[in-house]
C-alpha atoms as a PDB file:
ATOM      1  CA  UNK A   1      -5.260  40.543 -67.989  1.00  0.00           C
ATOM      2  CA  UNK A   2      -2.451  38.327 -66.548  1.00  0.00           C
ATOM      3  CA  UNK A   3      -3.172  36.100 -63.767  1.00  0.00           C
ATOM      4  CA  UNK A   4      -6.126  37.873 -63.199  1.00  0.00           C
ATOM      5  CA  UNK A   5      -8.896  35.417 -61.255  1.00  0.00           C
ATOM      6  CA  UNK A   6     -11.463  37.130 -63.160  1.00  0.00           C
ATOM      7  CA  UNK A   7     -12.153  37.866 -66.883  1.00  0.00           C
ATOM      8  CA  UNK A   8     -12.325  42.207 -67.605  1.00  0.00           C
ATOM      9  CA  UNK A   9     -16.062  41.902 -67.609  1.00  0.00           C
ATOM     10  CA  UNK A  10     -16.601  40.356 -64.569  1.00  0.00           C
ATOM     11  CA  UNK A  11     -14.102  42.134 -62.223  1.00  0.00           C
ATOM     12  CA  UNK A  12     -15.061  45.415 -63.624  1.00  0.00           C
ATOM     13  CA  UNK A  13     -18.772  44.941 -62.474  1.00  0.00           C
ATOM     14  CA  UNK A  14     -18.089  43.322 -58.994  1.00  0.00           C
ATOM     15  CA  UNK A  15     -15.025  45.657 -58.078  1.00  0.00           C
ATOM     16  CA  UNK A  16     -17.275  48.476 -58.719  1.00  0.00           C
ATOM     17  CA  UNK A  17     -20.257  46.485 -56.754  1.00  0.00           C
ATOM     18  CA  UNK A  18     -17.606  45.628 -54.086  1.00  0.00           C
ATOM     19  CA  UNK A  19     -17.338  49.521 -52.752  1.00  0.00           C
ATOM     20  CA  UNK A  20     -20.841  50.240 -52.298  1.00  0.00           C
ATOM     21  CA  UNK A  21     -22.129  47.091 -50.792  1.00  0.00           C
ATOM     22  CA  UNK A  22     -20.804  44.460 -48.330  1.00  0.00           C
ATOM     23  CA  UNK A  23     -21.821  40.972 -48.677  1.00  0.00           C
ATOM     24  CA  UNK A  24     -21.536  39.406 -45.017  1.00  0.00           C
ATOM     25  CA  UNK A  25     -21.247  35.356 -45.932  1.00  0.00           C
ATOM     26  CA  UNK A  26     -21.600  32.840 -42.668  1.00  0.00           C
ATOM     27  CA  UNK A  27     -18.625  30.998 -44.406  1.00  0.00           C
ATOM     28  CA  UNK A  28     -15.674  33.198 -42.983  1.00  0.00           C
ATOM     29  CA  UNK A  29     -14.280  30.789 -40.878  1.00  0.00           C
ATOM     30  CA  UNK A  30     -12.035  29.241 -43.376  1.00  0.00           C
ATOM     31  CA  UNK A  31      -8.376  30.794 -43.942  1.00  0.00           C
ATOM     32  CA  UNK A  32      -6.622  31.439 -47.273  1.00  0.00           C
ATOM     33  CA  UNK A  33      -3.268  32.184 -47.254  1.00  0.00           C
ATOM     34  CA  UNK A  34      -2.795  34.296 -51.128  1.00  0.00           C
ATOM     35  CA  UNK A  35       0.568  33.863 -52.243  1.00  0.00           C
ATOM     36  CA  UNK A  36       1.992  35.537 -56.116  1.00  0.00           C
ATOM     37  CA  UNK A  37       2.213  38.627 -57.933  1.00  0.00           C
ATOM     38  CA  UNK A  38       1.218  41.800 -56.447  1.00  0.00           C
ATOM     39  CA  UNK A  39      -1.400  42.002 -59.069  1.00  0.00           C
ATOM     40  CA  UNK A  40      -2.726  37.957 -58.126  1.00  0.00           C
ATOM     41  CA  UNK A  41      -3.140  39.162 -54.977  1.00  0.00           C
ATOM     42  CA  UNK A  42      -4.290  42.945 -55.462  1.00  0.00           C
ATOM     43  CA  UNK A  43      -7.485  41.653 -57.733  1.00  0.00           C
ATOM     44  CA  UNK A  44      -8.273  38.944 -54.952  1.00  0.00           C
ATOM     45  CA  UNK A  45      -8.026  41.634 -52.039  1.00  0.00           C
ATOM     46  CA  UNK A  46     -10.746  43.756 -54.307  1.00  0.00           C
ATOM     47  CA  UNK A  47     -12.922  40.807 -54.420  1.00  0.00           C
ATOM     48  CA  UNK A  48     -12.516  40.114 -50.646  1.00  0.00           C
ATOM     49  CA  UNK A  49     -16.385  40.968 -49.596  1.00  0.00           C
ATOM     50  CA  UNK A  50     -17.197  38.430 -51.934  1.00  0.00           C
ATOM     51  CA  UNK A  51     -14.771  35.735 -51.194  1.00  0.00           C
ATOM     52  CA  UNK A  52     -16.720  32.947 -48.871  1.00  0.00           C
ATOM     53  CA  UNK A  53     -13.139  32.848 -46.843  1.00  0.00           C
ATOM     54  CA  UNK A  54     -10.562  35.040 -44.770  1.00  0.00           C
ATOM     55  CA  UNK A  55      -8.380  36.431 -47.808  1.00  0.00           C
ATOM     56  CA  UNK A  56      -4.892  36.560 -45.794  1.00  0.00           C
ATOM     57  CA  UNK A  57      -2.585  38.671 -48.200  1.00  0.00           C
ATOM     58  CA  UNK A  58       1.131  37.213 -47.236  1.00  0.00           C
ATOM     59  CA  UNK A  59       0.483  36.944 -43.689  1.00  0.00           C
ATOM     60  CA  UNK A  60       2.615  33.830 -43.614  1.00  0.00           C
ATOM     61  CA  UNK A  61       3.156  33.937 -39.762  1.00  0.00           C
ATOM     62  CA  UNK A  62      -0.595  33.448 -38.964  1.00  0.00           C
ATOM     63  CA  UNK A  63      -2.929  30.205 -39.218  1.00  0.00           C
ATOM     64  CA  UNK A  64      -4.406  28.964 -42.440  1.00  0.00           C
ATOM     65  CA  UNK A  65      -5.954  26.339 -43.972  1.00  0.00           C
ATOM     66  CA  UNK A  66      -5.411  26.754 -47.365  1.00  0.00           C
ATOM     67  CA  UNK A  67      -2.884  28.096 -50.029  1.00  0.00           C
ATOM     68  CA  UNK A  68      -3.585  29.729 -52.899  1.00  0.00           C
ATOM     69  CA  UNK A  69      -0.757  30.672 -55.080  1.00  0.00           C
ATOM     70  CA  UNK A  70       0.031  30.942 -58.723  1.00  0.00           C
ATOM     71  CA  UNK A  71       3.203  31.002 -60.146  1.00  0.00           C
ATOM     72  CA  UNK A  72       5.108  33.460 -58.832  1.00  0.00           C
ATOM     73  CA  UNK A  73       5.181  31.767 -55.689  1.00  0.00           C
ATOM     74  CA  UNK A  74       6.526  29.016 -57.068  1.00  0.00           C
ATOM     75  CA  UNK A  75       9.782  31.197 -58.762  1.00  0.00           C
ATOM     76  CA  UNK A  76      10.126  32.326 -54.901  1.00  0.00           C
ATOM     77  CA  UNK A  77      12.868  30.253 -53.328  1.00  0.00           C
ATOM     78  CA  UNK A  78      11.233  31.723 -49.922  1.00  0.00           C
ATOM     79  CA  UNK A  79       7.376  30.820 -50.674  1.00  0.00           C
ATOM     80  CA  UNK A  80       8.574  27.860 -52.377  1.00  0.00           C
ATOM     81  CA  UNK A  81       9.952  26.333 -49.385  1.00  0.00           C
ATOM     82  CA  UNK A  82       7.308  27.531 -47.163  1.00  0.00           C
ATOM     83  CA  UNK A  83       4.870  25.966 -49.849  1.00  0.00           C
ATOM     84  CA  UNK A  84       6.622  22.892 -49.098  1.00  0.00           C
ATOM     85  CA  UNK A  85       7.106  22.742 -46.423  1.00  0.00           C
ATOM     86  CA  UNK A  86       3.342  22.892 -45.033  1.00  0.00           C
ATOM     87  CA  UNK A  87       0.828  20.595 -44.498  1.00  0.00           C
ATOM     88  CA  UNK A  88      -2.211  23.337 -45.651  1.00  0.00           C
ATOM     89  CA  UNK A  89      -3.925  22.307 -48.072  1.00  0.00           C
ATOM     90  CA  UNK A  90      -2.644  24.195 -51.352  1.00  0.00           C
ATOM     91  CA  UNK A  91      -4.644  25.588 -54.303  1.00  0.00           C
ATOM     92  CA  UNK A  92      -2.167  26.051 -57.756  1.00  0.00           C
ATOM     93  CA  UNK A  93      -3.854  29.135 -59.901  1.00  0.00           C
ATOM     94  CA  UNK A  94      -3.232  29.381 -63.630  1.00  0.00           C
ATOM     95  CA  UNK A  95      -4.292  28.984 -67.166  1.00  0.00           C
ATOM     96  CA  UNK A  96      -2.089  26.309 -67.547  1.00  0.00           C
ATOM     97  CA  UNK A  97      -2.379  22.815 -65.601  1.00  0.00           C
ATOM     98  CA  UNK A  98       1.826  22.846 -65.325  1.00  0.00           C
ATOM     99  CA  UNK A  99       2.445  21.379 -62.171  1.00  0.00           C
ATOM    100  CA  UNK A 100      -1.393  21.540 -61.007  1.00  0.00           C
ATOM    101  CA  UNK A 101      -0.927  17.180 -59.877  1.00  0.00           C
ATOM    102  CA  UNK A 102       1.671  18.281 -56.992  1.00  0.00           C
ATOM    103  CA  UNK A 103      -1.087  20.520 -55.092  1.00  0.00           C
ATOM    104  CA  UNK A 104      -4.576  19.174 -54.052  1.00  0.00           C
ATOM    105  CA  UNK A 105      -6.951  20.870 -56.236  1.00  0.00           C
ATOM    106  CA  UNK A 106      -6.122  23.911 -59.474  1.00  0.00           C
ATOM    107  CA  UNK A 107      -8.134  26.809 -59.947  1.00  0.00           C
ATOM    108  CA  UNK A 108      -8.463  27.743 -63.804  1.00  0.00           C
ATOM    109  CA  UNK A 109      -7.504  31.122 -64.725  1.00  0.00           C
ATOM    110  CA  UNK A 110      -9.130  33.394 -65.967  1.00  0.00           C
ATOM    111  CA  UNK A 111     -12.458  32.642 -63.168  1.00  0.00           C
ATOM    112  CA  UNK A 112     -15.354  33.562 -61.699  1.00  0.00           C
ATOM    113  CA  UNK A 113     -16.165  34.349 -58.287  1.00  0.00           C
ATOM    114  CA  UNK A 114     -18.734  31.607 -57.957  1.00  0.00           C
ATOM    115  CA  UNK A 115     -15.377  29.153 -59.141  1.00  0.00           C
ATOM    116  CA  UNK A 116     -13.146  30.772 -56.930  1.00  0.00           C
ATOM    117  CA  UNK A 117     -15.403  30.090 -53.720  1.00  0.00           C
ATOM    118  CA  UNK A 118     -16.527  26.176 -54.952  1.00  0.00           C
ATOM    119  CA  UNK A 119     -12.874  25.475 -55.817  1.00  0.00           C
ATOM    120  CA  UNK A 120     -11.369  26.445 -52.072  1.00  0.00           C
ATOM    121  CA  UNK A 121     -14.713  25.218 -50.300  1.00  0.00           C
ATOM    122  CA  UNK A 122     -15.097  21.508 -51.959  1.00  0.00           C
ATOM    123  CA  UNK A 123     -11.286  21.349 -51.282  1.00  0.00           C
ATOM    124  CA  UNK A 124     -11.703  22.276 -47.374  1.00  0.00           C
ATOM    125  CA  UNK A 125     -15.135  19.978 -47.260  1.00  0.00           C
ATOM    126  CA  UNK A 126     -13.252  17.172 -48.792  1.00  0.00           C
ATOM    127  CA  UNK A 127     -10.758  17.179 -46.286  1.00  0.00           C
ATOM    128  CA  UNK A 128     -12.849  17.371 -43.198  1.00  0.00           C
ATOM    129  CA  UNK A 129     -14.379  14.641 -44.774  1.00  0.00           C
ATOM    130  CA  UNK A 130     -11.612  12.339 -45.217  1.00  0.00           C
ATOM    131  CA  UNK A 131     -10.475  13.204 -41.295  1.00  0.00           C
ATOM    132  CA  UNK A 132     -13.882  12.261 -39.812  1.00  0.00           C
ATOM    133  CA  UNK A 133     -13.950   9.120 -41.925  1.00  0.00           C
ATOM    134  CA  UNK A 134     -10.412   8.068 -40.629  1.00  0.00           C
ATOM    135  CA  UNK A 135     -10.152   6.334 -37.351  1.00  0.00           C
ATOM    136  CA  UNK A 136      -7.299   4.795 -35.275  1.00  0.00           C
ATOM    137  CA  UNK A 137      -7.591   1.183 -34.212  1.00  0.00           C
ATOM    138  CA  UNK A 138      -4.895  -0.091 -32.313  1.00  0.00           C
ATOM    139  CA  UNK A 139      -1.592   0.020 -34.636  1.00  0.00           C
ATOM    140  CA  UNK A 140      -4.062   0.415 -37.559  1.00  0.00           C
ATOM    141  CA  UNK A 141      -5.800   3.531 -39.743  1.00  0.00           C
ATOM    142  CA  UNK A 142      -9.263   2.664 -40.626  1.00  0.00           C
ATOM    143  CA  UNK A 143     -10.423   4.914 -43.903  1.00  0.00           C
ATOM    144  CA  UNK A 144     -13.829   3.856 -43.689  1.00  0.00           C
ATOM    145  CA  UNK A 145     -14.992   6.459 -47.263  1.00  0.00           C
ATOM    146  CA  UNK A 146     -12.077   3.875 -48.880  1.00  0.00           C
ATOM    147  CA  UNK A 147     -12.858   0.806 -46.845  1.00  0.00           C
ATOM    148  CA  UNK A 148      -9.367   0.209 -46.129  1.00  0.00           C
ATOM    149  CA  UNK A 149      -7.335  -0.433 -43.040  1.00  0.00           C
ATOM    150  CA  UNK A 150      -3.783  -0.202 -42.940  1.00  0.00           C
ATOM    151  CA  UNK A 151      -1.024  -0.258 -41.060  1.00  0.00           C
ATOM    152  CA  UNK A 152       2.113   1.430 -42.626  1.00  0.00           C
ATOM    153  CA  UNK A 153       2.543   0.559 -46.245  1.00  0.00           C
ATOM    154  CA  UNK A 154       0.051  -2.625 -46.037  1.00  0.00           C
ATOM    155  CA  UNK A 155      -3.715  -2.216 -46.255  1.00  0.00           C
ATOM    156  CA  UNK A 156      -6.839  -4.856 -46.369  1.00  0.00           C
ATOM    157  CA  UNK A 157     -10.513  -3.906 -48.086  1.00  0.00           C
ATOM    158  CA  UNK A 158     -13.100  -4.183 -46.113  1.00  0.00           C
ATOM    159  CA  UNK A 159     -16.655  -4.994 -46.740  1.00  0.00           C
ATOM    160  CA  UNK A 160     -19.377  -2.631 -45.142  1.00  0.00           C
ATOM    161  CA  UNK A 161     -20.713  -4.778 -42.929  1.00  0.00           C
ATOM    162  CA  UNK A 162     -16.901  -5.437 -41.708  1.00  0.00           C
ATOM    163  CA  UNK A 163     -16.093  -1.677 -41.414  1.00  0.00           C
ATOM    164  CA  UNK A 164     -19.526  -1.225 -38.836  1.00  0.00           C
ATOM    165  CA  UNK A 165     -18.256  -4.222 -37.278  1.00  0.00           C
ATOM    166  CA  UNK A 166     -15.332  -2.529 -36.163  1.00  0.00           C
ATOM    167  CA  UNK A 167     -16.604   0.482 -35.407  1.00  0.00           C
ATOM    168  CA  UNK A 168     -19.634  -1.072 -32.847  1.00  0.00           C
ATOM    169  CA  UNK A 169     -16.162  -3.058 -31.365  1.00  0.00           C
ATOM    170  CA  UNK A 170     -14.004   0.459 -31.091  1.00  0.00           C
ATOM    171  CA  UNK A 171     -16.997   2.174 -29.269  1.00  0.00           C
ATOM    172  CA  UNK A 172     -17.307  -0.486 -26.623  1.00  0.00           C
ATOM    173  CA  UNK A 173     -15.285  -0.290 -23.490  1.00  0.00           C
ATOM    174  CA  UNK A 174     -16.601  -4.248 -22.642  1.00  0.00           C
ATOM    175  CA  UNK A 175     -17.080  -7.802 -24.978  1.00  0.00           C
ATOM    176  CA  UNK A 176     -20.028  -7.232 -27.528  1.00  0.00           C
ATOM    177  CA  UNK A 177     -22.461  -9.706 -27.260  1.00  0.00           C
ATOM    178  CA  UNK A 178     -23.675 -12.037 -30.749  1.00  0.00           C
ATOM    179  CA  UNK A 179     -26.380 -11.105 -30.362  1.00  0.00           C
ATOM    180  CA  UNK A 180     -26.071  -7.628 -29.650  1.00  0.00           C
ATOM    181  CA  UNK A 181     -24.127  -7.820 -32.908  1.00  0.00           C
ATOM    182  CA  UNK A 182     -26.983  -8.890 -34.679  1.00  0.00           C
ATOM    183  CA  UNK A 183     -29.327  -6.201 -33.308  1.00  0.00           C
ATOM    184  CA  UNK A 184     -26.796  -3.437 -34.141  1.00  0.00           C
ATOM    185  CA  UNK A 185     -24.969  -4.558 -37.396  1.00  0.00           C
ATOM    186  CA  UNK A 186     -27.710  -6.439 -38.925  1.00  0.00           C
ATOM    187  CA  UNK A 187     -30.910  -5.486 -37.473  1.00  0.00           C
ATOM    188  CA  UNK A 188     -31.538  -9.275 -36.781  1.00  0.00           C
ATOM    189  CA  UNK A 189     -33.987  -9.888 -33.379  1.00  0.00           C
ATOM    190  CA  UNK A 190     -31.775 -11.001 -31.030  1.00  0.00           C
ATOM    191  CA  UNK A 191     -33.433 -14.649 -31.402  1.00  0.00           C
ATOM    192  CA  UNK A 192     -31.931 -14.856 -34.997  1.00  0.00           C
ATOM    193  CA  UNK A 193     -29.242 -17.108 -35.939  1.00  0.00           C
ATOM    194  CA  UNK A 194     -25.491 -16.460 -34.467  1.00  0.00           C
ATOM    195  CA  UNK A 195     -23.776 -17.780 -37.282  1.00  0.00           C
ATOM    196  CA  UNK A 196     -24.043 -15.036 -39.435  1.00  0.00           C
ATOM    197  CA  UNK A 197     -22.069 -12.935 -36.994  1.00  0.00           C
ATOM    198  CA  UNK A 198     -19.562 -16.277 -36.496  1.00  0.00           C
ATOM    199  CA  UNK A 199     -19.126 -16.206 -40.119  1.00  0.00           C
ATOM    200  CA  UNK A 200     -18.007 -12.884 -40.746  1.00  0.00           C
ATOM    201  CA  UNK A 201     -15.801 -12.260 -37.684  1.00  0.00           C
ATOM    202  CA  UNK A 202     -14.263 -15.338 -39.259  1.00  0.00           C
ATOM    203  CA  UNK A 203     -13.128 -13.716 -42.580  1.00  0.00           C
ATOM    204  CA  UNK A 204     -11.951 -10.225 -41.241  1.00  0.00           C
ATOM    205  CA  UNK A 205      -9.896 -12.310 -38.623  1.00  0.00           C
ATOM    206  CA  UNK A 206      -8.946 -14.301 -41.672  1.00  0.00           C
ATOM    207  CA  UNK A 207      -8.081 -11.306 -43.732  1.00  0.00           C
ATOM    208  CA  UNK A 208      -5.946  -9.692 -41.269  1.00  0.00           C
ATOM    209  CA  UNK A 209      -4.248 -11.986 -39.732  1.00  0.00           C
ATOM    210  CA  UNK A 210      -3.097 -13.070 -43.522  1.00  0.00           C
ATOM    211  CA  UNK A 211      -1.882  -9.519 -44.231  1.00  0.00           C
ATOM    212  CA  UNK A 212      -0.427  -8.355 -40.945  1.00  0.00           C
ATOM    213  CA  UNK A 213       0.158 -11.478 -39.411  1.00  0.00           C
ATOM    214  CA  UNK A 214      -2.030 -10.596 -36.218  1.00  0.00           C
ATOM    215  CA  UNK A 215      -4.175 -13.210 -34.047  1.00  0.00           C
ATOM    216  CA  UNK A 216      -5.322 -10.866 -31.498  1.00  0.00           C
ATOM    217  CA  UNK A 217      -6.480  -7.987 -33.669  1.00  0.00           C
ATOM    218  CA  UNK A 218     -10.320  -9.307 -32.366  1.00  0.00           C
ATOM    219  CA  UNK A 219     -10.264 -10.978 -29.200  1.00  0.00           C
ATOM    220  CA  UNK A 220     -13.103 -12.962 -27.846  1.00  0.00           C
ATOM    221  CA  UNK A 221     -14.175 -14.340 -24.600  1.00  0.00           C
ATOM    222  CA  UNK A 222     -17.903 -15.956 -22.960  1.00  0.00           C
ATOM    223  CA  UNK A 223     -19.100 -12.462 -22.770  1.00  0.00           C
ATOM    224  CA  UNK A 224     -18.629 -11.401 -26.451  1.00  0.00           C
ATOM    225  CA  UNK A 225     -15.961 -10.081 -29.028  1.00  0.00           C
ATOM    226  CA  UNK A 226     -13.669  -6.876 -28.408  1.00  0.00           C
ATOM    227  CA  UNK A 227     -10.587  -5.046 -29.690  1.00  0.00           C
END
């Protein structure tokens, strides 16, 4: 069965399952954009009660959030470019892994439903991930699942306890106090000892000032530190 998302077994049960009952999933928010051979695209549009996603069958002119294509696509000048040229996340489909490193995530062929659905989920999960756990600081990207700031081509690693540093400074509008520092970094009593927040203010100054050459990434005054 060629490109077929399912083995015979399998999409002979649920295609027959598929006309008698609809399976109503809370997960249709997400949109797929199915790109390939009519018959890639004719077995997922059978399976489409079952699919936890919007199936979009070359609708290219309408949102999505994902690409899922196989290898006809990719022998289409016209999808190829449009392939390209977005910034969707893309899903490669085959029983080969040809090629599978230049998309974000490759669906083995033949599958299973329950594959299909984890595959394009976990890829759409993973990326909401990485977006909440990237924040702008000044001229700087902050990755805090990589602990990693950057600024263009340049990047520092930063310890835990430096990444919620930054993040307490970036949600103040005023100078953070040492020893609100201590309360909120370290859960220290606010009568604990100062120097432990002294000491590692000093390093990630340290740090970044010796890889992007800037003084006033953390600026401090009588009332406390601040970005």
């Amino acid at each position: 069965m060629p490109d077929s998302p399912f083995t015979y077994g399998t999409f002979y049960f649920i295609s027959i399952i598929s006309k008698i009952i609809f399976i109503n999933y809370n997960m249709h928010q997400l949109n797929v954009l199915i790109l390939g051979s009519n018959y890639f695209k004719a077995t997922l549009n059978e399976l489409k009660p079952f699919l936890k996603f919007n199936l979009l069958i070359d609708e290219l002119n309408t949102n999505y959030d994902v690409i899922l294509l196989n290898k006809f696509a990719i022998k289409d000048k016209k999808l190829n470019q449009i392939i390209n040229q977005s910034k969707s996340l893309k899903v490669y489909a085959s029983d080969k892994k040809n090629n599978s490193e230049n998309y974000d995530a490759f669906l083995e062929l033949p599958s299973t439903l329950k594959n299909i659905n984890t595959v394009i989920e976990s890829i759409a999960a993973k990326k909401i991930f990485n977006k909440n756990s990237s924040i702008i600081i000044k001229d700087y990207l902050l990755n805090k699942n990589e602990k990693k700031l950057f600024r263009e081509n340049n990047y520092i690693t930063l310890t835990e306890k430096e990444v919620q540093l930054l993040e307490l400074f970036l949600n103040s509008t005023k100078p953070i106090s040492k020893d609100k520092i201590l309360i909120s970094v370290w859960n220290y009593s606010s009568d604990a000892d100062t120097h432990t927040v002294e000491t590692h203010i000093y390093r990630l100054r340290k740090k970044i000032n010796d890889k992007f050459g800037d003084e006033k990434f953390i600026l401090n005054n009588k009332d406390g530190y601040s970005l």
